[in-house]
Protein backbone atom coordinates (compact mmCIF):
# COMPACT_ATOMS: atom_id res chain seq x y z
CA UNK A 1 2.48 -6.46 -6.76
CA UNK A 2 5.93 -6.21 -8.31
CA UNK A 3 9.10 -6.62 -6.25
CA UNK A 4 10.29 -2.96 -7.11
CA UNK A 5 6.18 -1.95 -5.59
CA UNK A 6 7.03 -3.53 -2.81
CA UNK A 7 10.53 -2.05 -2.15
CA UNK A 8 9.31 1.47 -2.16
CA UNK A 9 6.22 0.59 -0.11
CA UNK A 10 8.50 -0.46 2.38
CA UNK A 11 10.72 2.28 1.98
CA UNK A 12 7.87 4.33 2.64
CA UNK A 13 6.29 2.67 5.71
CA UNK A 14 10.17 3.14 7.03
CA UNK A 15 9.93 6.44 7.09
CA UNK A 16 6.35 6.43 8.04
CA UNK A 17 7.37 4.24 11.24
CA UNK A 18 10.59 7.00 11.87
CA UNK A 19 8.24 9.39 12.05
CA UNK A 20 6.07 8.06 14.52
CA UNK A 21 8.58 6.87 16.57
CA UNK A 22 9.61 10.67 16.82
CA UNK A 23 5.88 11.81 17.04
CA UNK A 24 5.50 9.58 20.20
CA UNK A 25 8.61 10.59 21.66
CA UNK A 26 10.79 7.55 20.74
CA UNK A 27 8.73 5.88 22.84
CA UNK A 28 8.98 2.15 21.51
CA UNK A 29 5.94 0.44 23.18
CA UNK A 30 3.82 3.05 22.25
CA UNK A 31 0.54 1.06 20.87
CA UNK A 32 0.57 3.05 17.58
CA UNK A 33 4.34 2.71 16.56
CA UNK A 34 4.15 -1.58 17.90
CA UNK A 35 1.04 -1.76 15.69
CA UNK A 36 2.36 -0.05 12.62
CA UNK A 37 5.80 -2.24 13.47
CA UNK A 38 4.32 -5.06 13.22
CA UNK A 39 2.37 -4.15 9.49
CA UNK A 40 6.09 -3.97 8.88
CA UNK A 41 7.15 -6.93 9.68
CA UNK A 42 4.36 -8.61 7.86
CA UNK A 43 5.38 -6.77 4.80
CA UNK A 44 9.17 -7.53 4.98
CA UNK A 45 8.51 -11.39 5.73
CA UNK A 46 6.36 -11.53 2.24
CA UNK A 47 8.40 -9.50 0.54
CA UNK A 48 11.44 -12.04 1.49
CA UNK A 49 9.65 -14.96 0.41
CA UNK A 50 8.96 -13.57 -2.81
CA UNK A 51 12.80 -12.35 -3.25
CA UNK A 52 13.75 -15.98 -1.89
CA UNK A 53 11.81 -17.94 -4.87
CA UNK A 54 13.71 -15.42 -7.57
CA UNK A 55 17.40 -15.50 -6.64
CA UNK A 56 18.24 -14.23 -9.51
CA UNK A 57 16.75 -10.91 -8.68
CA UNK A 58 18.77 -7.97 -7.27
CA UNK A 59 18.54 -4.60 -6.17
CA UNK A 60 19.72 -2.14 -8.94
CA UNK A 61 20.70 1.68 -8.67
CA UNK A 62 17.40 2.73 -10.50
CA UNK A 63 15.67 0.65 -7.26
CA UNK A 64 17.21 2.97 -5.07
CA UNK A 65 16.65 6.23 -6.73
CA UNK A 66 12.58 5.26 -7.02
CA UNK A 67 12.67 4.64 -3.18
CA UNK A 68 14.44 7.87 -2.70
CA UNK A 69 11.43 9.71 -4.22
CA UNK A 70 9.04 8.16 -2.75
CA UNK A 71 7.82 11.23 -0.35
């Protein structure tokens, strides 16, 4: 999967986790919103380690505006 994949999967699992935060009543510990947390994580710790072996690569403007529309 391509690093710019990646950044708007996890732009979309953001605002997948925001909104079940707010569907369980910000309730935190709630065993659905820890669960999908935690996919998350997993995600943003590989998608680091990719980033990390290219240094050279960096977020551009077009990055953004493909996350933006990712609804």
């Amino acid at each position: 999967m391509s690093k710019e994949l990646m950044y708007i999967l996890i732009t979309k699992m953001h605002l997948r986790l925001n909104a079940l935060i707010e569907k369980n009543n910000y309730d935190l510990l709630n065993e659905e919103v820890l669960q999908y947390s935690q996919r998350l994580d997993k995600i943003l710790s590989l998608y680091n380690r990719i980033v990390q072996k290219d240094k050279s690569y960096a977020f551009s403007v077009s990055h953004l505006n493909k996350a933006a529309k990712c609804n």
